[in-house]
N, C-alpha and C. Protein backbone atom coordinates (compact mmCIF):
# COMPACT_ATOMS: atom_id res chain seq x y z
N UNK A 1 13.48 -0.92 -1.27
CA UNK A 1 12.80 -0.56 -2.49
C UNK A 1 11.86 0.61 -2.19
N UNK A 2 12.22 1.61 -3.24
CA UNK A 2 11.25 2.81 -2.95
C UNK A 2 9.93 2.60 -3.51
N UNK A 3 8.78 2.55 -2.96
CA UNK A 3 7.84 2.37 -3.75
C UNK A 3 6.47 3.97 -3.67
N UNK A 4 5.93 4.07 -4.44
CA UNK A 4 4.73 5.61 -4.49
C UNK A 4 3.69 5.15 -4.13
N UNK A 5 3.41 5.57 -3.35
CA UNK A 5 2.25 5.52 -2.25
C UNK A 5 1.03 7.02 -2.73
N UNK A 6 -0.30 6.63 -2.63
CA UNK A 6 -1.02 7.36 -2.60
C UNK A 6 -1.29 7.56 -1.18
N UNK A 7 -1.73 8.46 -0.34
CA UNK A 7 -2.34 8.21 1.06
C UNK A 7 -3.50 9.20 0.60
N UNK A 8 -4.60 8.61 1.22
CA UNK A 8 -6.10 8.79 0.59
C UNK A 8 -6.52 9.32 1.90
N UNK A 9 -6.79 10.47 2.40
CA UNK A 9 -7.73 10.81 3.80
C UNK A 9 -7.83 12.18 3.63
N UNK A 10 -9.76 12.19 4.75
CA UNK A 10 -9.94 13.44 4.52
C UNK A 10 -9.17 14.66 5.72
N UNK A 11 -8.78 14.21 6.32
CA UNK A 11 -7.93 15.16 7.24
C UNK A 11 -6.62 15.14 7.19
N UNK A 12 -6.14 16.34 7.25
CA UNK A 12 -4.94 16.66 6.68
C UNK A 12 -3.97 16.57 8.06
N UNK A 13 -4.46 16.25 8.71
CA UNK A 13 -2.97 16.14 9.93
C UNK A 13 -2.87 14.49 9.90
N UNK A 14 -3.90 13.71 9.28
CA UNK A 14 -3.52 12.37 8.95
C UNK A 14 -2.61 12.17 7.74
N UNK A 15 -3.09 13.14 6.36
CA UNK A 15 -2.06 12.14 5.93
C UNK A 15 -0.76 13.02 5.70
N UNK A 16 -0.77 14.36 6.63
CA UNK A 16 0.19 14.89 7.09
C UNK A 16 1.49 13.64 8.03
N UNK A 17 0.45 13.24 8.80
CA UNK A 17 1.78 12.18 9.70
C UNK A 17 2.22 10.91 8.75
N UNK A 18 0.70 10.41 8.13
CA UNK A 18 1.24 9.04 7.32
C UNK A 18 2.64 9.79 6.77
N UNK A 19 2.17 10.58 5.51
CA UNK A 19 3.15 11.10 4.49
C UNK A 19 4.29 11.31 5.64
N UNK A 20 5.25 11.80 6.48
CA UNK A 20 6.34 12.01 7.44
C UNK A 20 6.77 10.43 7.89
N UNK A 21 5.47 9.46 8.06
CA UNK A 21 5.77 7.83 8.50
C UNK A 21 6.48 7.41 6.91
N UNK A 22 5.89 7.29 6.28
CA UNK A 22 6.32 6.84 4.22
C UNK A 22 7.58 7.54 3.83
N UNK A 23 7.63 8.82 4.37
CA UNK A 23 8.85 9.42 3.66
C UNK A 23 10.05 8.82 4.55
N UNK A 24 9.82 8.71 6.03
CA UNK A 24 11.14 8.23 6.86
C UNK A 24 11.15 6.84 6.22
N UNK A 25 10.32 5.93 5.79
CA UNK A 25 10.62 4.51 5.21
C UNK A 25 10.82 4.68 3.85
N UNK A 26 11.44 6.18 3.44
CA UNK A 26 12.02 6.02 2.09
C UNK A 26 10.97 5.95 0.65
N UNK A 27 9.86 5.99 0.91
CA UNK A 27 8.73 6.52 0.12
C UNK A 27 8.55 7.28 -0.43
N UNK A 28 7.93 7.21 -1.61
CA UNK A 28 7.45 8.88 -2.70
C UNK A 28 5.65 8.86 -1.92
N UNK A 29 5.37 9.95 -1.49
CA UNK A 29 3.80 10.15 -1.54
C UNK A 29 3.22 11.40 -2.26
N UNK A 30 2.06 10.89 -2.82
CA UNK A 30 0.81 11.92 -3.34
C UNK A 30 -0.30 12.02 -1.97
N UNK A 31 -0.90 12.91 -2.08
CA UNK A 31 -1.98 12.73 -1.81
C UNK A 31 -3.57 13.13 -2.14
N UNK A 32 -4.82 12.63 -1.95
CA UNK A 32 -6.03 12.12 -2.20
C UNK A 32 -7.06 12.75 -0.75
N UNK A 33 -7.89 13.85 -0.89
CA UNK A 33 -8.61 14.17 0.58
C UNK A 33 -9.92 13.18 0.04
N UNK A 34 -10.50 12.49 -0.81
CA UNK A 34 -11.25 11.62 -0.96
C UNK A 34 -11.21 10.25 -2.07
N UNK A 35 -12.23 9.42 -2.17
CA UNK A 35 -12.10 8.37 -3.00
C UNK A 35 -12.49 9.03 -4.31
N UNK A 36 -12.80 9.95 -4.85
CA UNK A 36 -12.69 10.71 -5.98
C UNK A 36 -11.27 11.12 -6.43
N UNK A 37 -11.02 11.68 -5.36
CA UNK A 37 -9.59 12.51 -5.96
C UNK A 37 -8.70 11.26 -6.23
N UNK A 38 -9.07 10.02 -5.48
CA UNK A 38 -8.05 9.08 -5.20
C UNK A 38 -7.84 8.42 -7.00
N UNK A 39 -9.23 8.15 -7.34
CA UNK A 39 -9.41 7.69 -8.75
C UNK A 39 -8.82 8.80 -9.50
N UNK A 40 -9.10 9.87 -9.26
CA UNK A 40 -8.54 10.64 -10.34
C UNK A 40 -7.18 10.66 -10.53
N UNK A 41 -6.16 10.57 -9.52
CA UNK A 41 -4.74 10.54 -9.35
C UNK A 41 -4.50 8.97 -10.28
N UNK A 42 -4.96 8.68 -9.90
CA UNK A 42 -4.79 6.82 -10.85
C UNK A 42 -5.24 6.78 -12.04
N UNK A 43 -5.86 7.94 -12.51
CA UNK A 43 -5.83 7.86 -14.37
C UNK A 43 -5.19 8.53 -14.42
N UNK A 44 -3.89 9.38 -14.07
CA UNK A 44 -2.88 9.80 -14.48
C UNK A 44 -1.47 9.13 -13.77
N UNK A 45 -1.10 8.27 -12.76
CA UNK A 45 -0.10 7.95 -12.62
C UNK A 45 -0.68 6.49 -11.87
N UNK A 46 0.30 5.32 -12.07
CA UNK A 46 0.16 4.63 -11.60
C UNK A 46 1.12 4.64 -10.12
N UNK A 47 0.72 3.86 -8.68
CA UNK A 47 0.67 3.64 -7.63
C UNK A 47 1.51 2.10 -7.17
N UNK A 48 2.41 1.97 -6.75
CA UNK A 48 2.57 0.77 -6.05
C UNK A 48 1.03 0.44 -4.77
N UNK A 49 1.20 1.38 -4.49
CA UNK A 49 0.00 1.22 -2.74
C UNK A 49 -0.78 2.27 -2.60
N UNK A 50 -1.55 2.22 -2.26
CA UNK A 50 -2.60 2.79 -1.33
C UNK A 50 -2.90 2.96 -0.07
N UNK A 51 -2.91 4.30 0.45
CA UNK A 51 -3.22 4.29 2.13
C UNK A 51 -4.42 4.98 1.96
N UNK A 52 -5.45 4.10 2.17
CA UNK A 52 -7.00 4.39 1.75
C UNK A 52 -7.71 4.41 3.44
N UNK A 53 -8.22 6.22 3.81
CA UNK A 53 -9.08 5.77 4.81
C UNK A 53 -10.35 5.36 4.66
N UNK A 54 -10.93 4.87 5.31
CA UNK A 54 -12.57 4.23 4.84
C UNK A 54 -13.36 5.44 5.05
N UNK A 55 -13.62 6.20 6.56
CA UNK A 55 -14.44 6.96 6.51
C UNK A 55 -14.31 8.60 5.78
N UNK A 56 -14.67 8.71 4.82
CA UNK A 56 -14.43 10.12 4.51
C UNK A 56 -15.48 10.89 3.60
N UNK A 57 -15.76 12.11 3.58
CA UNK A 57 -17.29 12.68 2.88
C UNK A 57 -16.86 12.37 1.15
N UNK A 58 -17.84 12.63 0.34
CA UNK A 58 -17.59 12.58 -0.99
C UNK A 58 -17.78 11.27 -1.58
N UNK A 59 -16.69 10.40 -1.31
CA UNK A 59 -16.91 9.05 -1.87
C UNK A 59 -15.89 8.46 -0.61
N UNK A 60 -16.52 7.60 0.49
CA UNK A 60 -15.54 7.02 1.14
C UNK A 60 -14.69 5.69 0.63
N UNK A 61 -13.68 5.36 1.61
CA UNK A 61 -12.75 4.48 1.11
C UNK A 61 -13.27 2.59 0.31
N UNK A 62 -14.36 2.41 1.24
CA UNK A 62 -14.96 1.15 0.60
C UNK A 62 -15.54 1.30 -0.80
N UNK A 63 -16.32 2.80 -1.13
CA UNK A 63 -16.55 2.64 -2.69
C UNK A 63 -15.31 2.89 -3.66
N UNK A 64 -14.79 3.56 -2.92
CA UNK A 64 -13.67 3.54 -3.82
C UNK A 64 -12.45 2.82 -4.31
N UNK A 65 -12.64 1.71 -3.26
CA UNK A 65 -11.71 0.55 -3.48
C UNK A 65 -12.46 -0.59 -4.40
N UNK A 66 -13.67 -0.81 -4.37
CA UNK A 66 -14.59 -1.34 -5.20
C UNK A 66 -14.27 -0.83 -6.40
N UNK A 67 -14.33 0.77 -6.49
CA UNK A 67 -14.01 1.24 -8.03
C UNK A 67 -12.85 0.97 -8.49
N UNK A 68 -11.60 1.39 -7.83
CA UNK A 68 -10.34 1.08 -8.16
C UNK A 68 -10.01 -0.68 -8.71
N UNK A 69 -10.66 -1.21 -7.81
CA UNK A 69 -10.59 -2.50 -8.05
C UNK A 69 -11.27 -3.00 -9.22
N UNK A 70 -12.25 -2.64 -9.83
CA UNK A 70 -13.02 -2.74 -11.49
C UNK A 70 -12.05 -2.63 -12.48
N UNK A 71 -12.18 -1.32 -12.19
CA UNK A 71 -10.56 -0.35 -13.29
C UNK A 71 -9.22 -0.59 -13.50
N UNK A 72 -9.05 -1.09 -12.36
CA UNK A 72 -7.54 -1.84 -12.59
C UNK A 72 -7.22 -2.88 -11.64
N UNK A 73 -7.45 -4.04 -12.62
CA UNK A 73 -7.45 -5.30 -11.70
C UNK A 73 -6.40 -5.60 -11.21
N UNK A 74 -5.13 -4.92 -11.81
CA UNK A 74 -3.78 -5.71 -11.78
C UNK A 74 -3.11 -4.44 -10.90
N UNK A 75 -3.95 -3.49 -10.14
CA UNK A 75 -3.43 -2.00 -9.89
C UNK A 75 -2.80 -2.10 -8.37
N UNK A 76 -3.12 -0.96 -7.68
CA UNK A 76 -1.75 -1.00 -6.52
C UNK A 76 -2.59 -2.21 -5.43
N UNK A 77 -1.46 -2.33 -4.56
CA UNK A 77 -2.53 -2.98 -3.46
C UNK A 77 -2.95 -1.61 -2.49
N UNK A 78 -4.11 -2.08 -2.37
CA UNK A 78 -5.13 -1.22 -0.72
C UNK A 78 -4.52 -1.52 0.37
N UNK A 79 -4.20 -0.78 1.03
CA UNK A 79 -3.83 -0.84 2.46
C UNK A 79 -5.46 0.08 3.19
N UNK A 80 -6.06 -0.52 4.08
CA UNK A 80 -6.91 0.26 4.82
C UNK A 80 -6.56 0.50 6.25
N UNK A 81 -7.26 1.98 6.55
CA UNK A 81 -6.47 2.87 7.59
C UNK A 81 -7.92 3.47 8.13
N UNK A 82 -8.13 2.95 9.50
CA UNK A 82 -9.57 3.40 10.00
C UNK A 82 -9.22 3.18 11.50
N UNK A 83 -10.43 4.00 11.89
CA UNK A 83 -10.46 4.14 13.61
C UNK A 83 -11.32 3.25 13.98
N UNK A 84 -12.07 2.79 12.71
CA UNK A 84 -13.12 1.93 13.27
C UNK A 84 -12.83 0.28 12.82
N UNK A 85 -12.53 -0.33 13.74
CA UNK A 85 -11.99 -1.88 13.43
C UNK A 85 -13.37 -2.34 13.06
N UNK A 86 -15.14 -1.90 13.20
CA UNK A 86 -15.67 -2.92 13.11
C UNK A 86 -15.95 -2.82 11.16
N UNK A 87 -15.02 -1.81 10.91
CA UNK A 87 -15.19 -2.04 9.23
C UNK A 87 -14.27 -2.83 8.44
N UNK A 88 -13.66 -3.61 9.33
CA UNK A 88 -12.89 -4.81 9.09
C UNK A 88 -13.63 -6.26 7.58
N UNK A 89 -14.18 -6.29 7.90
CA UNK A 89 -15.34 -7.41 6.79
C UNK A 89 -15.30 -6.42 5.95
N UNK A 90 -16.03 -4.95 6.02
CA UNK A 90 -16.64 -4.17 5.05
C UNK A 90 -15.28 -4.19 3.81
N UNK A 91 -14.06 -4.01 4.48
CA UNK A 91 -12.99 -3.83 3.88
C UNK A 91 -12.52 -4.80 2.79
N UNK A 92 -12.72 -5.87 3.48
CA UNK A 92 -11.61 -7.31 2.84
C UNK A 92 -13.18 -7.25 1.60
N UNK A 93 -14.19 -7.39 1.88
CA UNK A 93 -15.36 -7.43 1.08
C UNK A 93 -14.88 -6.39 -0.06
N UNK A 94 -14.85 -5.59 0.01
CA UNK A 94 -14.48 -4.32 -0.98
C UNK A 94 -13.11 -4.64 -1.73
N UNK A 95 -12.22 -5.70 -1.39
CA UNK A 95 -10.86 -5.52 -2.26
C UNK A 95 -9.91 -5.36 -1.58
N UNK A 96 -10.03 -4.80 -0.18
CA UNK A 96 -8.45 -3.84 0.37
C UNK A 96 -7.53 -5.37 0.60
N UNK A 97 -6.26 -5.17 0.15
CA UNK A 97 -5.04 -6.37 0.69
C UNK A 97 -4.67 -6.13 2.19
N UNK A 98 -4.73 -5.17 2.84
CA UNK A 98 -4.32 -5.27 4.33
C UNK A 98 -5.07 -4.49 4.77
N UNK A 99 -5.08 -4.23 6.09
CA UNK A 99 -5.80 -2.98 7.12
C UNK A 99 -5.17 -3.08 8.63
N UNK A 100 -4.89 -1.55 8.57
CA UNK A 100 -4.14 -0.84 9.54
C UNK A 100 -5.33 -0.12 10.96
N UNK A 101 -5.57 -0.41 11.45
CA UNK A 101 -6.14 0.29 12.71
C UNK A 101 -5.74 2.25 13.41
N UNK A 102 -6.01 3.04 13.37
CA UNK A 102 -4.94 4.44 13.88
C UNK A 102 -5.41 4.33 14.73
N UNK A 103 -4.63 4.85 15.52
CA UNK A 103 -3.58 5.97 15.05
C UNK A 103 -2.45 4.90 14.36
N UNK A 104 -2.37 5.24 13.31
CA UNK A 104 -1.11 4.25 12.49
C UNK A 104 0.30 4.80 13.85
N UNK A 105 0.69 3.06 13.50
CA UNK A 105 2.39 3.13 14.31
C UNK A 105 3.06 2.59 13.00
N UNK A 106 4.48 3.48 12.99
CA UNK A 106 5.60 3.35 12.14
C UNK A 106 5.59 1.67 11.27
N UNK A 107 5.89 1.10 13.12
CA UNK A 107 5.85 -0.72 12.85
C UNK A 107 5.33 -1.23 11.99
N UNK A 108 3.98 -1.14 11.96
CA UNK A 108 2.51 -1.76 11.86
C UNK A 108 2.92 -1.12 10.46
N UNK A 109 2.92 0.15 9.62
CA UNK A 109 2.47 0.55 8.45
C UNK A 109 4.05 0.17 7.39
N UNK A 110 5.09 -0.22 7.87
CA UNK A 110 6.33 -0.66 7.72
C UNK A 110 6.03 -1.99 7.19
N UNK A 111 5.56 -2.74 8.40
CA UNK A 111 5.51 -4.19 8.17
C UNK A 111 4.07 -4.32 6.84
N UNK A 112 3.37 -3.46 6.74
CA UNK A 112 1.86 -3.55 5.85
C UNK A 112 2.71 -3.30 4.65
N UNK A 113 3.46 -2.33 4.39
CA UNK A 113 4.46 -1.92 3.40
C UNK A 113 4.91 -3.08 2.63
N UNK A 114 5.64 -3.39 3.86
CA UNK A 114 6.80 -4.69 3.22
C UNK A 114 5.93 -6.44 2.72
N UNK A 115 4.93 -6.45 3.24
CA UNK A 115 4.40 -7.63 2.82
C UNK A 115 3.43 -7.49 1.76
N UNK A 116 2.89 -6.41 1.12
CA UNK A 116 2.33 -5.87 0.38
C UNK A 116 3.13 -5.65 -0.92
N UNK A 117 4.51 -5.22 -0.89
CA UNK A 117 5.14 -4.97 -1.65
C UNK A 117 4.81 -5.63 -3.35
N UNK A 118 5.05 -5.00 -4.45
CA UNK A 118 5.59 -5.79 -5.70
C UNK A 118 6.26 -6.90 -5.20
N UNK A 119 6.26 -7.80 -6.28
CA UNK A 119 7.14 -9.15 -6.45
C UNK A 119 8.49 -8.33 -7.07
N UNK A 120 9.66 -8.45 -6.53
CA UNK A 120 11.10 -8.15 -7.59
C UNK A 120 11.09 -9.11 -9.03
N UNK A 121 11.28 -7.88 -9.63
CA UNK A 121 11.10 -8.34 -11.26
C UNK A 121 12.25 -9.47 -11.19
N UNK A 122 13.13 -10.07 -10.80
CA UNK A 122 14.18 -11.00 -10.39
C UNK A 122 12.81 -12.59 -10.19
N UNK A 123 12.13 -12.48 -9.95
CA UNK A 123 11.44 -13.32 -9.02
C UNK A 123 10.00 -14.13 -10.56
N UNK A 124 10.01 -12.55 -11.34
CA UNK A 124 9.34 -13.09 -12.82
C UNK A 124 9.87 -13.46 -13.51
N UNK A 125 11.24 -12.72 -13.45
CA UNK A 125 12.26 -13.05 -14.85
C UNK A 125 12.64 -14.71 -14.69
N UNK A 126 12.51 -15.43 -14.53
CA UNK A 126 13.05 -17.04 -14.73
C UNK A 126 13.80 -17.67 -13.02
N UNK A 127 13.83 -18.38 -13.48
CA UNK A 127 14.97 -19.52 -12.26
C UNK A 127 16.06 -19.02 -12.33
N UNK A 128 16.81 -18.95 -13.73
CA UNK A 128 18.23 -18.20 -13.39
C UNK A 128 18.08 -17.31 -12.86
N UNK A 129 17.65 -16.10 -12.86
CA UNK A 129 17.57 -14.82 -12.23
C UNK A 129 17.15 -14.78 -10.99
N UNK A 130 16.34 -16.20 -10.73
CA UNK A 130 16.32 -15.90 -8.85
C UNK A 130 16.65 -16.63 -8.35
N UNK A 131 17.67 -17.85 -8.70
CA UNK A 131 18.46 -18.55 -8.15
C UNK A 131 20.21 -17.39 -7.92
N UNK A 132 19.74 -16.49 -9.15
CA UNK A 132 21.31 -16.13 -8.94
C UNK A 132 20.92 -14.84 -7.75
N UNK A 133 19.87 -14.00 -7.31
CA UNK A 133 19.55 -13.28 -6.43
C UNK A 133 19.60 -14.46 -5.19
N UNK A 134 19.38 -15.46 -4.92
CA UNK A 134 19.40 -16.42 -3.84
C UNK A 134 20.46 -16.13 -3.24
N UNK A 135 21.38 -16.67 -4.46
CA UNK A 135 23.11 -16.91 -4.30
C UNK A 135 23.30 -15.50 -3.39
N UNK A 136 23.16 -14.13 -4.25
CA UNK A 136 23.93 -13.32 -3.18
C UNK A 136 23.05 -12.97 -2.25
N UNK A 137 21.57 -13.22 -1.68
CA UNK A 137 21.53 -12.92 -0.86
C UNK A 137 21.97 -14.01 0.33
N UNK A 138 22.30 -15.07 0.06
CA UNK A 138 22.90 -16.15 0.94
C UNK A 138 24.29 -15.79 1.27
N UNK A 139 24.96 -14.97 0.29
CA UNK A 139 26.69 -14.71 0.14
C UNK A 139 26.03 -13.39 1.61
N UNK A 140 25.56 -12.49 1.67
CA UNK A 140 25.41 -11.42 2.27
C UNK A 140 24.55 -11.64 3.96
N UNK A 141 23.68 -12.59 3.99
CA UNK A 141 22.91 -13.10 5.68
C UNK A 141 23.35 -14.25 5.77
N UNK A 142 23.91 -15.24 4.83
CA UNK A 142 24.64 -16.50 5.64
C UNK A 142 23.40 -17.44 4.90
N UNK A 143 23.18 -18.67 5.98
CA UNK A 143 22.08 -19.67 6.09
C UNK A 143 20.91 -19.18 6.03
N UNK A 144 20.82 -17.90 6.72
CA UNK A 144 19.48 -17.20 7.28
C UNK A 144 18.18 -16.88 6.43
N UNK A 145 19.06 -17.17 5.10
CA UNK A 145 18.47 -16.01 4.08
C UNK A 145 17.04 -17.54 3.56
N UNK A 146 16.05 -16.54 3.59
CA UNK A 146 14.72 -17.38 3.55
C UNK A 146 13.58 -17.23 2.34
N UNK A 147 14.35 -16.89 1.35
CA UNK A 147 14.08 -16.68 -0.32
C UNK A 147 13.70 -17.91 -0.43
């Protein structure tokens, strides 16, 4: 599933590499050099995710996940992306759904991706509709399949 990613940082060889990590995992990205620009991109398009760094001039990533989080309760999930692990509390306190440590690895922002993800509209739409997605994904991995 392709999903649009904002990546939010103030240095550009960061979200130079994120954006090259998102696009090889099949990703659309924008990008945000602060938590201003970040809000502003989100009253004009909505976001599956966020790659929000914490430290950055203007408005860093913790106020701005606070804000995002007011404005749209039901909006993308936060992924946080910092050098500094001890802003770990500061983060989960503020709203963010995951946090990434950098130098981001492929793995790590893959796996934050995938567990973060939307629910498949299959999964709202009723029992029939995700009993019958069960079926083929059981017809396609066997036993394995863990829906």
């Amino acid at each position: 599933m392709s999903l649009s990613v904002l990546i939010v940082d103030d240095c550009e060889v960061n979200r130079t590499v994120a954006s090259l990590m998102l696009k090889k995992l099949g990703h659309h990205v924008d990008f945000a050099a602060n938590g201003i620009e970040a809000i502003e991109a989100l009253e004009h398009q909505p976001y599956d995710a966020i790659l929000m760094d914490i430290q950055m001039p203007v408005m860093d990533g913790i106020e701005a996940t606070k804000i995002i989080r007011q404005r749209w309760r039901n909006g993308p999930r936060i992924i946080a992306a910092t050098a500094q692990a001890i802003s770990f509390y500061a983060c989960l306190g503020a709203g963010v759904d995951d946090f990434l440590v950098k130098p981001l690895k492929i793995e790590k922002l893959r796996a934050a991706i995938e567990y973060n993800m939307p629910i498949p509209s299959f999964v709202s739409g009723g029992m029939e509709e995700f009993s019958a997605a069960c079926s083929l994904c059981a017809s396609q991995v066997g036993s394995d399949c863990v829906v």
